[in-house]
PDB file of N, CA and C in Angstrom:
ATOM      1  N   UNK A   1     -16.383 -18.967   7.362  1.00  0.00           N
ATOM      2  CA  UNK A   1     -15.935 -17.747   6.697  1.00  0.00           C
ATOM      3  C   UNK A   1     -14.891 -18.147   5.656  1.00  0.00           C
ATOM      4  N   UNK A   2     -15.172 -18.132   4.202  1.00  0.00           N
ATOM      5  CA  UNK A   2     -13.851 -18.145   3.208  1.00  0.00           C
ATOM      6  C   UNK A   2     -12.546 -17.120   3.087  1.00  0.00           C
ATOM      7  N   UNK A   3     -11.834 -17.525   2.508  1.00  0.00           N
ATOM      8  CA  UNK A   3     -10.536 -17.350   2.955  1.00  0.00           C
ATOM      9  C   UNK A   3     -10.176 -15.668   2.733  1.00  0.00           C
ATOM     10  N   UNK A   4     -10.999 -15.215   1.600  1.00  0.00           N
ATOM     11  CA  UNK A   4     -10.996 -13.820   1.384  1.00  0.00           C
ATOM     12  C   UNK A   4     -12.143 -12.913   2.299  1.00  0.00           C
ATOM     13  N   UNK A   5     -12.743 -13.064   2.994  1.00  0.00           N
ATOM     14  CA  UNK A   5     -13.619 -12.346   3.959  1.00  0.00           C
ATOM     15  C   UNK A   5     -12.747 -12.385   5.123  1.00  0.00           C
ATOM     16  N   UNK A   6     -12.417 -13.372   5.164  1.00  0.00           N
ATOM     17  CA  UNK A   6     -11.040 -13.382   6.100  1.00  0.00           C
ATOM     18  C   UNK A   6     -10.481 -12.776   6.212  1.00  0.00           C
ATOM     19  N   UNK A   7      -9.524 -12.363   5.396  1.00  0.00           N
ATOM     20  CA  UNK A   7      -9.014 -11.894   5.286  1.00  0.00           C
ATOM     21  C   UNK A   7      -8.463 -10.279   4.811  1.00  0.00           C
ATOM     22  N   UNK A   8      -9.684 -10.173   4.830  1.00  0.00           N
ATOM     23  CA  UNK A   8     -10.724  -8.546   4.956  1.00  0.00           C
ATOM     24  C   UNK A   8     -11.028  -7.879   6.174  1.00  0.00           C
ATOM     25  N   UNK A   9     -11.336  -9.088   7.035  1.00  0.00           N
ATOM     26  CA  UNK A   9     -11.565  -8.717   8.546  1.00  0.00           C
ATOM     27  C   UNK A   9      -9.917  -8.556   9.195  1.00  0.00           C
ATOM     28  N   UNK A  10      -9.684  -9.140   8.875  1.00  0.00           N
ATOM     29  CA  UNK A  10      -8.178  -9.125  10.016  1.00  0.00           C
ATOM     30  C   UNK A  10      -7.472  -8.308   9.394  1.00  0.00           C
ATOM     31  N   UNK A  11      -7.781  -8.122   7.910  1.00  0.00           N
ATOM     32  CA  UNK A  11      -6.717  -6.666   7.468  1.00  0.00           C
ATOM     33  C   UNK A  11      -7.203  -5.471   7.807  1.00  0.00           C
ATOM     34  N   UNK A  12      -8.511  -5.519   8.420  1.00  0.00           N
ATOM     35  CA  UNK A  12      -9.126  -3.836   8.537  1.00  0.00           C
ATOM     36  C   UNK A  12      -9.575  -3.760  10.105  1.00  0.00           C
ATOM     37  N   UNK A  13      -9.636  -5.154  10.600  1.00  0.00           N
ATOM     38  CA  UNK A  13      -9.255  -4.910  12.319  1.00  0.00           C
ATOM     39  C   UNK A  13      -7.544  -4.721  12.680  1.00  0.00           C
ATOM     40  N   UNK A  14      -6.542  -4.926  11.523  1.00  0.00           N
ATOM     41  CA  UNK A  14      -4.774  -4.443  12.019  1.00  0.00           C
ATOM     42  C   UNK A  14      -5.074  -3.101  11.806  1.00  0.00           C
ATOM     43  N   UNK A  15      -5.495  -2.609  10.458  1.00  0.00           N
ATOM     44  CA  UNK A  15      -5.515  -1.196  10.248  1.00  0.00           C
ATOM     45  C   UNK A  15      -5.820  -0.135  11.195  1.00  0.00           C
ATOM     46  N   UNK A  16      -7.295  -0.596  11.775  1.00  0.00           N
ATOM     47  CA  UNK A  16      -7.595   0.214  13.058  1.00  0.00           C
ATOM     48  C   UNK A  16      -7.125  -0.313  14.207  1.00  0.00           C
ATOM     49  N   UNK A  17      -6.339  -1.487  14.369  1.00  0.00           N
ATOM     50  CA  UNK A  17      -5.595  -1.443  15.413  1.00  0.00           C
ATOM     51  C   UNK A  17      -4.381  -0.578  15.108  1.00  0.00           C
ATOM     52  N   UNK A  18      -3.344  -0.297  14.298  1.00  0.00           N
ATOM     53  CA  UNK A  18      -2.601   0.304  14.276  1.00  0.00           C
ATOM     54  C   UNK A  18      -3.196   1.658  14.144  1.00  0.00           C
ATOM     55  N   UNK A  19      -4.048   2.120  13.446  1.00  0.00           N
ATOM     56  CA  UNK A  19      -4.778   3.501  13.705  1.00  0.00           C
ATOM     57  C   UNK A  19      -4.835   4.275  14.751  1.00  0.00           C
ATOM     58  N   UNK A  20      -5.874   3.236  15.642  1.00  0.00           N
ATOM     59  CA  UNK A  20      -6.169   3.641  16.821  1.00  0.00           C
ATOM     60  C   UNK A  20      -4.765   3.897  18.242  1.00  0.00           C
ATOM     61  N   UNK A  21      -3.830   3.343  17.971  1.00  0.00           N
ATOM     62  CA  UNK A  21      -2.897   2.913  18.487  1.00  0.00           C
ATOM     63  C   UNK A  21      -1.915   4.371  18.278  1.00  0.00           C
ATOM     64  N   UNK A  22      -1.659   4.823  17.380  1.00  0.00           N
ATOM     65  CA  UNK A  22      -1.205   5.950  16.697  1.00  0.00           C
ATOM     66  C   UNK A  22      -2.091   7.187  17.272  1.00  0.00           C
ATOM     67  N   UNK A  23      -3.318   7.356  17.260  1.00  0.00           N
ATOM     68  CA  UNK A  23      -4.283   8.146  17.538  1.00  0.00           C
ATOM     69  C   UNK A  23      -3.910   8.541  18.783  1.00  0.00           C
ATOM     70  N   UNK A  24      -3.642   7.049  19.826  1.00  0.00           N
ATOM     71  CA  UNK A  24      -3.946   7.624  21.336  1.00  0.00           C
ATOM     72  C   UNK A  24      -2.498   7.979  21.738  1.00  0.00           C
ATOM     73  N   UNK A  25      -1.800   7.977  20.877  1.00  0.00           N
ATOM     74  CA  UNK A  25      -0.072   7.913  21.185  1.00  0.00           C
ATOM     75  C   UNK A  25       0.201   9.129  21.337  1.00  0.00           C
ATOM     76  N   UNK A  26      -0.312   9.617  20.103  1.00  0.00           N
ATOM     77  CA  UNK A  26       0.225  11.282  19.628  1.00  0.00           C
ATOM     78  C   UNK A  26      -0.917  12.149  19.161  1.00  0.00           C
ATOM     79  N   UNK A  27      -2.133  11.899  19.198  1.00  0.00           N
ATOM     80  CA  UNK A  27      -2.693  13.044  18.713  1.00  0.00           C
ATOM     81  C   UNK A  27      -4.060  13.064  19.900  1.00  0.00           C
ATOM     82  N   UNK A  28      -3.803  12.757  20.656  1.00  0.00           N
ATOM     83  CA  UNK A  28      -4.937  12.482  22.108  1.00  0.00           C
ATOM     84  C   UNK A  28      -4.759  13.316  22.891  1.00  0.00           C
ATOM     85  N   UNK A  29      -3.478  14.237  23.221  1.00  0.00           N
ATOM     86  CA  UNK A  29      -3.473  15.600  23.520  1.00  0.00           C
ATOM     87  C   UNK A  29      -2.810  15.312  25.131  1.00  0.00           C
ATOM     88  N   UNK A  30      -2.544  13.742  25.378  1.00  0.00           N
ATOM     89  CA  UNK A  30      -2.193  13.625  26.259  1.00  0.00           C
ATOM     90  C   UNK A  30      -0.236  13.936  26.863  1.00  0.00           C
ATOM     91  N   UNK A  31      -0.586  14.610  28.054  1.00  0.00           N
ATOM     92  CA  UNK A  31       0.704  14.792  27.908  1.00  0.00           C
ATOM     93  C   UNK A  31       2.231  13.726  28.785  1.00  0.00           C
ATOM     94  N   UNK A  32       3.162  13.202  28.196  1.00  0.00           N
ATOM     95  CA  UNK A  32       3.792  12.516  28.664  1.00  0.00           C
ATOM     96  C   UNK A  32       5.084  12.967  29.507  1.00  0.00           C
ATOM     97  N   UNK A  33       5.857  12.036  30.281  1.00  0.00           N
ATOM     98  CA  UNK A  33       7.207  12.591  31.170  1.00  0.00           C
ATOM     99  C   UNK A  33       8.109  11.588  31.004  1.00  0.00           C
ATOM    100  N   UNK A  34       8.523  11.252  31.167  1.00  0.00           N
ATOM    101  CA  UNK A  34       9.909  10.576  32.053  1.00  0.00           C
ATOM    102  C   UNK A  34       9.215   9.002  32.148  1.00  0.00           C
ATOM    103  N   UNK A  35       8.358   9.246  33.400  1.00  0.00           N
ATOM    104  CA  UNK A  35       8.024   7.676  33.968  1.00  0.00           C
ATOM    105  C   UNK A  35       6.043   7.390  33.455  1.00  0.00           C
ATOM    106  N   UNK A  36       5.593   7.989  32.881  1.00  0.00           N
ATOM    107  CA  UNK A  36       4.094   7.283  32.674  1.00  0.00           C
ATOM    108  C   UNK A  36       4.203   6.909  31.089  1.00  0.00           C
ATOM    109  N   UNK A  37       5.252   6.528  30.402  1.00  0.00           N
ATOM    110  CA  UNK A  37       5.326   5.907  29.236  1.00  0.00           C
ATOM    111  C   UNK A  37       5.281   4.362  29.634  1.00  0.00           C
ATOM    112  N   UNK A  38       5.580   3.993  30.821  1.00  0.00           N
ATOM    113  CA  UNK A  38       5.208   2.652  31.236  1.00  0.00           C
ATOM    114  C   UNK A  38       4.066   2.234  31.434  1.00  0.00           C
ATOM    115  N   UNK A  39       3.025   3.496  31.697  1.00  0.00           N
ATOM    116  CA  UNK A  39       1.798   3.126  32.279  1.00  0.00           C
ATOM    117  C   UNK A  39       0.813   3.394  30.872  1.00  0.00           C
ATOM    118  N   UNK A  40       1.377   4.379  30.009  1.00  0.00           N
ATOM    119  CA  UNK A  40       0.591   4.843  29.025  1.00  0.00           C
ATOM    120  C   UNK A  40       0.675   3.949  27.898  1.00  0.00           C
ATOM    121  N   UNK A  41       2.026   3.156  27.319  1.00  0.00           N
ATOM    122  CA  UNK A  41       1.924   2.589  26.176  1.00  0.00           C
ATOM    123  C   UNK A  41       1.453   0.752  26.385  1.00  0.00           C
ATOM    124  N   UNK A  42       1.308   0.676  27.639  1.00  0.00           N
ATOM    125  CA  UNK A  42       0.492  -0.594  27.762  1.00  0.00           C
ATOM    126  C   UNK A  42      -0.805  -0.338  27.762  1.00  0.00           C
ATOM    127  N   UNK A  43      -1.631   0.378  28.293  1.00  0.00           N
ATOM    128  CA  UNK A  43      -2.773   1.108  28.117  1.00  0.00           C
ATOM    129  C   UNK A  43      -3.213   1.105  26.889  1.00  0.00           C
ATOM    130  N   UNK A  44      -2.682   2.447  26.095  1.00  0.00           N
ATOM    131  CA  UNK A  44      -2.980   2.179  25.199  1.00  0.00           C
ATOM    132  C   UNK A  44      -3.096   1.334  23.968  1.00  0.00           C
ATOM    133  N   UNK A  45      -1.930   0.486  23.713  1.00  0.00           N
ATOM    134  CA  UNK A  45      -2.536  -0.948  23.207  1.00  0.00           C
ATOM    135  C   UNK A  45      -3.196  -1.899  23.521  1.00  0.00           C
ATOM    136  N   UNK A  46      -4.010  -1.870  24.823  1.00  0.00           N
ATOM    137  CA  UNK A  46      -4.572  -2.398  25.560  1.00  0.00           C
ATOM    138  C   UNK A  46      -6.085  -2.040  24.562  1.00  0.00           C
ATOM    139  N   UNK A  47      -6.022  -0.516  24.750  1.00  0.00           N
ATOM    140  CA  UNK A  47      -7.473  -0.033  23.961  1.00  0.00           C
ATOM    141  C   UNK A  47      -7.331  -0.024  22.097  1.00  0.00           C
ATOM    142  N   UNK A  48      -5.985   0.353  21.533  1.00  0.00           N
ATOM    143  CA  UNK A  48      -6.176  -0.452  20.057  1.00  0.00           C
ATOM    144  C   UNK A  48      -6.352  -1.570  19.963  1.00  0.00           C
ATOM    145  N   UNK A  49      -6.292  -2.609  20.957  1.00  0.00           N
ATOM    146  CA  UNK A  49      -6.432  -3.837  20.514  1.00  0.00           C
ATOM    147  C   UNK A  49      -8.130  -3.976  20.711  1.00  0.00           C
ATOM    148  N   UNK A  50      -8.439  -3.181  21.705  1.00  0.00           N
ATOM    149  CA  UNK A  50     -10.530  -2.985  21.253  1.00  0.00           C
ATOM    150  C   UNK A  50     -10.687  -2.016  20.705  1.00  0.00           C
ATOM    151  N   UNK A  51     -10.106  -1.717  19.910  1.00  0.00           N
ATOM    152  CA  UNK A  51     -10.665  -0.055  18.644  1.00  0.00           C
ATOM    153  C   UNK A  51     -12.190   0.078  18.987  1.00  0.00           C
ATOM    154  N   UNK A  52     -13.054  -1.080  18.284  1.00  0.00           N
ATOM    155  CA  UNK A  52     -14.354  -0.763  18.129  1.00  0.00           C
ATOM    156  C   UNK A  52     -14.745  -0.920  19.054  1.00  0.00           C
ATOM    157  N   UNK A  53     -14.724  -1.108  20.211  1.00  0.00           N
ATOM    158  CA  UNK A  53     -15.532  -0.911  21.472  1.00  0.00           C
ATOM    159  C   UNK A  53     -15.411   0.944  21.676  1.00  0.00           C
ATOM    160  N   UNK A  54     -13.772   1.224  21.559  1.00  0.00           N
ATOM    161  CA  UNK A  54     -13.331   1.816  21.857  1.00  0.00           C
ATOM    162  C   UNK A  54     -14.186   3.086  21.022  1.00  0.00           C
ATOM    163  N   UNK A  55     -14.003   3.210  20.065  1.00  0.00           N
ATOM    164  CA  UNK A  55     -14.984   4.130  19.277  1.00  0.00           C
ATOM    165  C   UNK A  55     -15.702   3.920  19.219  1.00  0.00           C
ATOM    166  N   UNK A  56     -17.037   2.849  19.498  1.00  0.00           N
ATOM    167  CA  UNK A  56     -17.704   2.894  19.637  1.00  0.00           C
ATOM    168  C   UNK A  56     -18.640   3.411  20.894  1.00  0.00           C
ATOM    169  N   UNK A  57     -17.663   3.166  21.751  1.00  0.00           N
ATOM    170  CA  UNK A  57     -18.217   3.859  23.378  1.00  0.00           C
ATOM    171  C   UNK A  57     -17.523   4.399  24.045  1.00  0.00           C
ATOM    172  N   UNK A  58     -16.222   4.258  24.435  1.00  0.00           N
ATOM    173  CA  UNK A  58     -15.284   4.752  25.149  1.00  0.00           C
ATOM    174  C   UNK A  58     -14.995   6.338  24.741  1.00  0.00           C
ATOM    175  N   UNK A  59     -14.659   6.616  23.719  1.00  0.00           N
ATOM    176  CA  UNK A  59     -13.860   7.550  22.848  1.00  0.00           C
ATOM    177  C   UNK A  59     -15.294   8.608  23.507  1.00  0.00           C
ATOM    178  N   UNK A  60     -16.229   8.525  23.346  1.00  0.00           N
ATOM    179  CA  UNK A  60     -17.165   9.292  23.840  1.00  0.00           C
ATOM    180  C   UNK A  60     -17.656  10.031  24.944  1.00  0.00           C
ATOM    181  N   UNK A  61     -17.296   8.748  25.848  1.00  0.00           N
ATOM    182  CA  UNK A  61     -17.819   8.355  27.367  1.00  0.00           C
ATOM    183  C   UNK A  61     -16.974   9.408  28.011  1.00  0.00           C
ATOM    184  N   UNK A  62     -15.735   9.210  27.499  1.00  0.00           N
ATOM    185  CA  UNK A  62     -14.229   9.919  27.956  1.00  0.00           C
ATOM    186  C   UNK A  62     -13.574  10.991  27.819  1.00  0.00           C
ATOM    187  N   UNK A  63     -14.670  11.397  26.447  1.00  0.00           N
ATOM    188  CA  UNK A  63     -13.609  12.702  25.403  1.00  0.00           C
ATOM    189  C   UNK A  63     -14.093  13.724  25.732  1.00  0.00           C
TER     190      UNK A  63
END
């Protein structure tokens, strides 16, 4: 892979990692307290860091 395809991929897999990451934070409808911000914000970067699985199947499976 040359250095500019490269670098195409990893700039538009951060994008939807930070996208997706943002998405499930605050606009996922989920509601937070006190103590499941420990359980929720590892989670969910858990799943921006697979966006495209994630929209591709999950987001569906789940929603």
């Amino acid at each position: 892979m040359d250095t500019a395809a490269a670098t195409v991929f990893w700039g538009t897999y951060g994008i939807g990692n930070i996208g997706t990451f943002v998405y499930l934070m605050f606009f996922d409808g989920y509601i937070y307290n006190a103590w499941n911000w420990i359980i929720a914000i590892p989670i969910n970067m858990f799943l921006a860091s697979i966006w495209p699985i994630y929209w591709g199947v999950l987001h569906w499976i789940f929603a």
